[in-house]
Protein backbone atom coordinates (compact mmCIF):
# COMPACT_ATOMS: atom_id res chain seq x y z
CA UNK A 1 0.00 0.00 0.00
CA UNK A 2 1.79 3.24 -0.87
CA UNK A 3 1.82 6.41 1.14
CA UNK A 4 -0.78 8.43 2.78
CA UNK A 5 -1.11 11.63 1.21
CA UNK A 6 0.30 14.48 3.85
CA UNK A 7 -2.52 16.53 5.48
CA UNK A 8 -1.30 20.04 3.62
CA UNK A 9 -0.35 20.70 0.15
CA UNK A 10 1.46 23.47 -0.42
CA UNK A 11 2.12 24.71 -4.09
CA UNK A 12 3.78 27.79 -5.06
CA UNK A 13 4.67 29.86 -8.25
CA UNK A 14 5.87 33.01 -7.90
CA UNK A 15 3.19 35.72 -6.28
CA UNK A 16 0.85 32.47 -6.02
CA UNK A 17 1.33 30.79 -2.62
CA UNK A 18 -1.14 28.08 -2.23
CA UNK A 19 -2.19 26.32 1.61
CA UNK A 20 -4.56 23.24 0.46
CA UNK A 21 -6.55 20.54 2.70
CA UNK A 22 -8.90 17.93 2.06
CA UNK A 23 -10.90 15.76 4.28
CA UNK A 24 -11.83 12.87 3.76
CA UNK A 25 -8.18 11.43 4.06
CA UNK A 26 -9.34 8.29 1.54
CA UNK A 27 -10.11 11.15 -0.99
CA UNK A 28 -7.57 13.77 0.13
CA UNK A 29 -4.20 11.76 -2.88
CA UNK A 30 -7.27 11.94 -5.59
CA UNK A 31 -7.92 15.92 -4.63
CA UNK A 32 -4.16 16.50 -4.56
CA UNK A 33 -3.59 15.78 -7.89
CA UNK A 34 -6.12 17.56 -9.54
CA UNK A 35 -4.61 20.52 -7.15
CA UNK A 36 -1.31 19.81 -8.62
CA UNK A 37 -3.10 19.11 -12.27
CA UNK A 38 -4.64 22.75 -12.78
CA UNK A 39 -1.63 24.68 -10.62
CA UNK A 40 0.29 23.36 -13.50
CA UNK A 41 0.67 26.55 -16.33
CA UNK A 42 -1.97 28.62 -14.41
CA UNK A 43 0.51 31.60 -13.96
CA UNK A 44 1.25 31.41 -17.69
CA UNK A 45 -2.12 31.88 -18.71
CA UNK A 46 -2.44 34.84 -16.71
CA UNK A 47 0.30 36.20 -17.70
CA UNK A 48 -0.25 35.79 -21.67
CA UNK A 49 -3.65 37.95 -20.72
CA UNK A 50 -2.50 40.34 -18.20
CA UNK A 51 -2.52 43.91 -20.46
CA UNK A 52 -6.06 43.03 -20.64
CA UNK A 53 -6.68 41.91 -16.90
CA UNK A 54 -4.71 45.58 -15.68
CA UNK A 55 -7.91 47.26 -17.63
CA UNK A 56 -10.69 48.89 -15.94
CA UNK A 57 -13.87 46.71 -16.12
CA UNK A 58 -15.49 46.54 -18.10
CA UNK A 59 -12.87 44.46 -20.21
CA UNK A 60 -12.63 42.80 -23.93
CA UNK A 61 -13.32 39.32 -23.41
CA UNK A 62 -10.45 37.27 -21.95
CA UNK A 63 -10.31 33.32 -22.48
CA UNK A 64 -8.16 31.84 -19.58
CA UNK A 65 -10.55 30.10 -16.96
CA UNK A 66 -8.95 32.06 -14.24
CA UNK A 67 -9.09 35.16 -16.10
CA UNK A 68 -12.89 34.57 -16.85
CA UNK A 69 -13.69 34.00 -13.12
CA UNK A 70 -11.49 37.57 -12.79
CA UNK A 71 -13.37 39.50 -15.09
CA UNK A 72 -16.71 37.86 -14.04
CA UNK A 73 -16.61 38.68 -10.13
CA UNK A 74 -15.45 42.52 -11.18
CA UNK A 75 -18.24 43.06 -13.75
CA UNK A 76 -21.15 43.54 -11.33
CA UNK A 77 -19.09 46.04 -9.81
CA UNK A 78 -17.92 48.26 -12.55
CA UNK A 79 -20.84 50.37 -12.46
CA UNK A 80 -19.90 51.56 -9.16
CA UNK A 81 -16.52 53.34 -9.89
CA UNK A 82 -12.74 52.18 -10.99
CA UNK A 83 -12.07 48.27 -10.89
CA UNK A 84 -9.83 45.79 -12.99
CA UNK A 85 -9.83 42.48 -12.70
CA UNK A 86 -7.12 41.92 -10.81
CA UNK A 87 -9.36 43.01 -7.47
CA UNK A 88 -9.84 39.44 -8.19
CA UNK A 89 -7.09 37.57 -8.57
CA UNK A 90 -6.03 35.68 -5.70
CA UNK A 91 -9.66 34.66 -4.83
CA UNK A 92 -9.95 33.64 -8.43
CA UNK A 93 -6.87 31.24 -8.76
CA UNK A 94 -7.83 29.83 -5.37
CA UNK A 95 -11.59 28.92 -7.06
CA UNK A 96 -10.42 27.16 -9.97
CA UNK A 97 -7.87 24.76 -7.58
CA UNK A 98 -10.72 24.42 -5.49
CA UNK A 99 -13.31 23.31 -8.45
CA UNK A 100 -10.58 21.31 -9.82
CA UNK A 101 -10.20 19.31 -6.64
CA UNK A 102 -14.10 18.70 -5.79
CA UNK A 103 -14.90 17.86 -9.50
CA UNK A 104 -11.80 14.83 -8.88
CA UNK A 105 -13.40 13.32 -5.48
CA UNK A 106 -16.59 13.93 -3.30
CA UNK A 107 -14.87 15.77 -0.84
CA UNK A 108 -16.17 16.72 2.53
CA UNK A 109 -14.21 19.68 3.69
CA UNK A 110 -11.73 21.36 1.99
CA UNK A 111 -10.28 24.85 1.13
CA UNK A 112 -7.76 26.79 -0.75
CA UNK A 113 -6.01 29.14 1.19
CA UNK A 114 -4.10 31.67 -1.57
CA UNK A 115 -2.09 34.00 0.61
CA UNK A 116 -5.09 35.04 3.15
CA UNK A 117 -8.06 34.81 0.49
CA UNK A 118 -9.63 31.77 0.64
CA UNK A 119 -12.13 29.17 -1.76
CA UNK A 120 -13.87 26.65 0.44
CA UNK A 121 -16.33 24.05 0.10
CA UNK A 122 -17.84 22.51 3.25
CA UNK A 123 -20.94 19.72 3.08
CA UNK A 124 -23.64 20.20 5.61
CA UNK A 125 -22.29 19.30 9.38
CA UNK A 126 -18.50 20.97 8.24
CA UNK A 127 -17.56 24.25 9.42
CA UNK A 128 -14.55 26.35 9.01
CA UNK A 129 -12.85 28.75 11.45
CA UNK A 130 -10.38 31.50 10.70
CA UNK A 131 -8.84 34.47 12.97
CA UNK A 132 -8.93 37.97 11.44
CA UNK A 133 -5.87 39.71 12.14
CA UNK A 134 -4.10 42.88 12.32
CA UNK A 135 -0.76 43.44 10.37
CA UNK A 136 0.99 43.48 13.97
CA UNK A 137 -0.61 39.31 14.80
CA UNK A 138 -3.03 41.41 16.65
CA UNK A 139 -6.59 39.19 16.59
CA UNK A 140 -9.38 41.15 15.52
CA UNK A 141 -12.30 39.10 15.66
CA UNK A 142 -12.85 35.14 14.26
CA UNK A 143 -15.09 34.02 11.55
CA UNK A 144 -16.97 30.80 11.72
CA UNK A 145 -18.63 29.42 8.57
CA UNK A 146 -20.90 25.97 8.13
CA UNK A 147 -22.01 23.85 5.61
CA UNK A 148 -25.03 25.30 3.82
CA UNK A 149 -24.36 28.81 4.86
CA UNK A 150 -23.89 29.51 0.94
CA UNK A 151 -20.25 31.12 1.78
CA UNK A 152 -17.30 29.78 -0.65
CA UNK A 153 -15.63 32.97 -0.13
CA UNK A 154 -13.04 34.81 2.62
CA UNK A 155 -10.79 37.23 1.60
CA UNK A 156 -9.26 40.32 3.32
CA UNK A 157 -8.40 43.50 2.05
CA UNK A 158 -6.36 46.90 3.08
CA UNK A 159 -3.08 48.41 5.04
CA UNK A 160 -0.25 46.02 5.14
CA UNK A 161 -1.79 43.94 2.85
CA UNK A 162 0.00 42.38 -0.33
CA UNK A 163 -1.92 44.89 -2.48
CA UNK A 164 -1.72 48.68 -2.53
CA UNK A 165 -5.40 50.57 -1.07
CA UNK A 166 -6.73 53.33 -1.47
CA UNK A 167 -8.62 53.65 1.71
CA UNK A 168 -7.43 53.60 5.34
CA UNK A 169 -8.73 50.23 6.37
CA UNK A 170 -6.89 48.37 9.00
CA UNK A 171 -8.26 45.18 7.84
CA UNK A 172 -11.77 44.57 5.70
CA UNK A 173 -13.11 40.74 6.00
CA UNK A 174 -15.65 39.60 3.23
CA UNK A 175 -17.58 36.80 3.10
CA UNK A 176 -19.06 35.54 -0.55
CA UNK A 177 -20.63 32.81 -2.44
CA UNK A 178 -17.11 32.34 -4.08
CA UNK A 179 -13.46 33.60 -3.20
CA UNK A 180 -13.10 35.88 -6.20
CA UNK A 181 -16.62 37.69 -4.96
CA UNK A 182 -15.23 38.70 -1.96
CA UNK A 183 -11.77 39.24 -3.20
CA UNK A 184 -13.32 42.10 -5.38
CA UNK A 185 -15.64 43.27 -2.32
CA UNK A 186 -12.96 43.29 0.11
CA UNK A 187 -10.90 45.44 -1.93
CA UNK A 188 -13.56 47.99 -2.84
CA UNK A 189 -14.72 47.86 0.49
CA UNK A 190 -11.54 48.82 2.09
CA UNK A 191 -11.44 51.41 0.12
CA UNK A 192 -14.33 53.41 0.83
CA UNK A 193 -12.82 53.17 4.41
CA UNK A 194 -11.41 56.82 4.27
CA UNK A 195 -11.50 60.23 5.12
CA UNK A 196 -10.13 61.76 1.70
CA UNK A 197 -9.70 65.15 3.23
CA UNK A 198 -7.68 64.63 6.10
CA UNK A 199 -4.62 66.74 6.20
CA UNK A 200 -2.02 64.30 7.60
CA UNK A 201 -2.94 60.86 5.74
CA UNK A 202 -0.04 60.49 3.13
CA UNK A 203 -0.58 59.12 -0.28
CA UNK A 204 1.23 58.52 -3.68
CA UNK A 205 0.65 57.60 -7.44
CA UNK A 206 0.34 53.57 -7.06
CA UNK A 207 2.59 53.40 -10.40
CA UNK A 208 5.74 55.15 -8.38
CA UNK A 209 5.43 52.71 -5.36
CA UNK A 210 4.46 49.56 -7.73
CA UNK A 211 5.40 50.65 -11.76
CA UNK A 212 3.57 47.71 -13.01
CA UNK A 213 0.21 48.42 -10.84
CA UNK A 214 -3.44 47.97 -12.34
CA UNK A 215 -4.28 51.69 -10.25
CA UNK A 216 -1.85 53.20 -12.70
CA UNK A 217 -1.65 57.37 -10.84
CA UNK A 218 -4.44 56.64 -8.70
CA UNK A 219 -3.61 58.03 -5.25
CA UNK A 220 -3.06 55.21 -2.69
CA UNK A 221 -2.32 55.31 1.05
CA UNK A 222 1.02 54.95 2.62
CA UNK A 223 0.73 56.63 6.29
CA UNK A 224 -2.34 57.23 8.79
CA UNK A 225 -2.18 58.29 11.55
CA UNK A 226 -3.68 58.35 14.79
CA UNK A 227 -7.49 59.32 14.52
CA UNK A 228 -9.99 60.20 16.90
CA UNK A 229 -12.62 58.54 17.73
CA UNK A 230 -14.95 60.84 15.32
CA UNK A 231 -12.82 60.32 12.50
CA UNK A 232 -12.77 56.27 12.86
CA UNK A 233 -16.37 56.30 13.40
CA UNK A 234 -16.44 58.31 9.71
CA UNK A 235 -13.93 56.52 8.09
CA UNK A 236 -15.89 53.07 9.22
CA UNK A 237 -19.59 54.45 8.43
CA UNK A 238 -18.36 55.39 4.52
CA UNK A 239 -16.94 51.53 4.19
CA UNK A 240 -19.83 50.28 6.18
CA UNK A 241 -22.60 51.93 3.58
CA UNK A 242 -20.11 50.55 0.63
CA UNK A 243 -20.90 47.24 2.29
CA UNK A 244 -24.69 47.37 2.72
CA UNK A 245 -25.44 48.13 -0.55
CA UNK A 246 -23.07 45.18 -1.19
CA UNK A 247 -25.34 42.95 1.16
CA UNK A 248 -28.26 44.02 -0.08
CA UNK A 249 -27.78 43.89 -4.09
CA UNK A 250 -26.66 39.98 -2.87
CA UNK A 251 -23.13 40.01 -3.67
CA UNK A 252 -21.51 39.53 -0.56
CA UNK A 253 -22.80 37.38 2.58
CA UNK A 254 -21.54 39.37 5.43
CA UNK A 255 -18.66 41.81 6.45
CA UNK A 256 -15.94 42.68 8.97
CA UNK A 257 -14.33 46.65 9.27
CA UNK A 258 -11.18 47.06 11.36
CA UNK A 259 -9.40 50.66 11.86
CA UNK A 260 -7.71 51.37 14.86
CA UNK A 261 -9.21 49.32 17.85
CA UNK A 262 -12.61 49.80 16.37
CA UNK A 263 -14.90 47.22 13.73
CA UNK A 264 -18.40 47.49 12.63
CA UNK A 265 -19.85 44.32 11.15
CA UNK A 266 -22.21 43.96 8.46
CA UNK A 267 -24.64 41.22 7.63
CA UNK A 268 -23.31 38.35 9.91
CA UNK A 269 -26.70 36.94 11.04
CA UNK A 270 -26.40 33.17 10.98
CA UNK A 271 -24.09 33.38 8.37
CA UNK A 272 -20.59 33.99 10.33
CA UNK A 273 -20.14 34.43 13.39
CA UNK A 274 -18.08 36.69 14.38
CA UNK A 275 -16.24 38.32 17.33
CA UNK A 276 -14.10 40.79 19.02
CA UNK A 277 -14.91 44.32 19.86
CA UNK A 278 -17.34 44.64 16.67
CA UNK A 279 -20.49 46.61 16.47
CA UNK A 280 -22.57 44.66 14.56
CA UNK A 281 -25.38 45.23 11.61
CA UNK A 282 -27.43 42.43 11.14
């Protein structure tokens, strides 16, 4: 009999840094390979169609699977303001390992964890747990998800992150029906978080901090400082409205906003539960 397949995969290609599981174990060699399978030239692809995935939406039509599930989770959002596809990116490589893995074996439980935004896919009775954190290890809160909640989706967006912002966001959670939906949300979200007056919050072109960046000479953040309790409650309230209207048009399943010691959660109901020092919106 050979080997047991090790609980983790881990498969990475340059900015793509994958954390897999799959339960059951029988299943988890079968899941693996697919994992392995689809990893296998998926940087390539979206590589070959990256002038067009740096575009605002919406975009030409792109023919990578990867890229489709890009451009796709953007699209409902373009009508809101500025967005490529890449708001999308990690969430959307970690969707397509994800459907290539439960299409190869009737998994129970399993996710794709792509550098902090995460597919999953849990069967009624499975949950999933993950601590929201601040830049520092700080924990901010912890989100629960169960089978049959309809979430597929975490991803976090904002300061410290690996992608420039243009809000002030400590941290923005967002849970979706898939992990490019709320890898799109959480980015827009995050951004509303801001107070675009404020004298002493620094900013700078995206394209001198990051030349090749999809923002181009979009302003982005690169120092806040302390804010009273006002401004937080401001900041919070302008990301917190982005999010309703998020909730309510059915794109996202639920919310977390983190600046400075404060959060204001939006839509967890029986969805996620979440905690910490949150207000919450139901």
């Amino acid at each position: 009999m050979g080997d047991a397949a090790p609980e983790r995969l881990h498969l990475q290609h340059g900015p793509i840094d994958l954390l897999i599981e799959a339960e059951p174990e029988a299943l988890r060699a079968a899941a693996f390979a697919a994992a392995q399978g689809v990893f296998q030239g998926l940087l390539e692809a979206l590589v070959d169609e990256l002038p067009e995935l740096r575009r605002a939406a919406p975009i030409a039509p792109v023919h990578g699977p990867v890229a489709q599930r890009m451009a796709c989770a953007v699209a409902a959002h373009a009508e809101h303001g500025f967005v490529t596809p890449m708001a999308a990116v990690a969430g959307a490589v970690a969707d397509e390992v994800l459907d290539a893995m439960r299409h190869a074996a009737p998994l129970s439980r399993a996710f794709v964890n792509n550098g902090g935004d995460i597919a999953l896919g849990l069967t009624e009775g499975q949950s999933y747990r993950v601590a929201i954190s601040s830049r520092e290890g700080r924990i901010l809160g912890h989100v629960s998800v169960r089978g049959g909640d309809g979430v597929g989706g975490i991803a976090t967006s904002g300061q410290g992150g690996r992608s420039l912002s243009c809000g002030i966001a400590e941290s923005v959670t967002v849970l979706a029906a898939t992990a490019a939906d709320a890898d799109v949300a959480a980015t827009l979200i995050a951004n509303a978080v801001d107070l675009p007056h404020h004298p002493r919050i620094s900013r700078a072109p995206a394209c001198d901090l990051a030349p090749d960046s999809d923002l181009g000479a979009r302003l982005v953040v690169t120092g806040v400082p302390r804010l009273s309790g006002d401004e937080i409650e401001m900041a919070l309230a302008e990301g917190g409205r982005r999010a309703e209207r998020m909730l309510a048009e059915g794109r996202i399943k639920g919310a977390m906003l983190c600046l400075q010691g404060q959060a204001r959660v939006i839509g967890s109901g029986a969805i996620a539960e979440l905690e910490g020092h949150a207000d919450v919106d139901a």
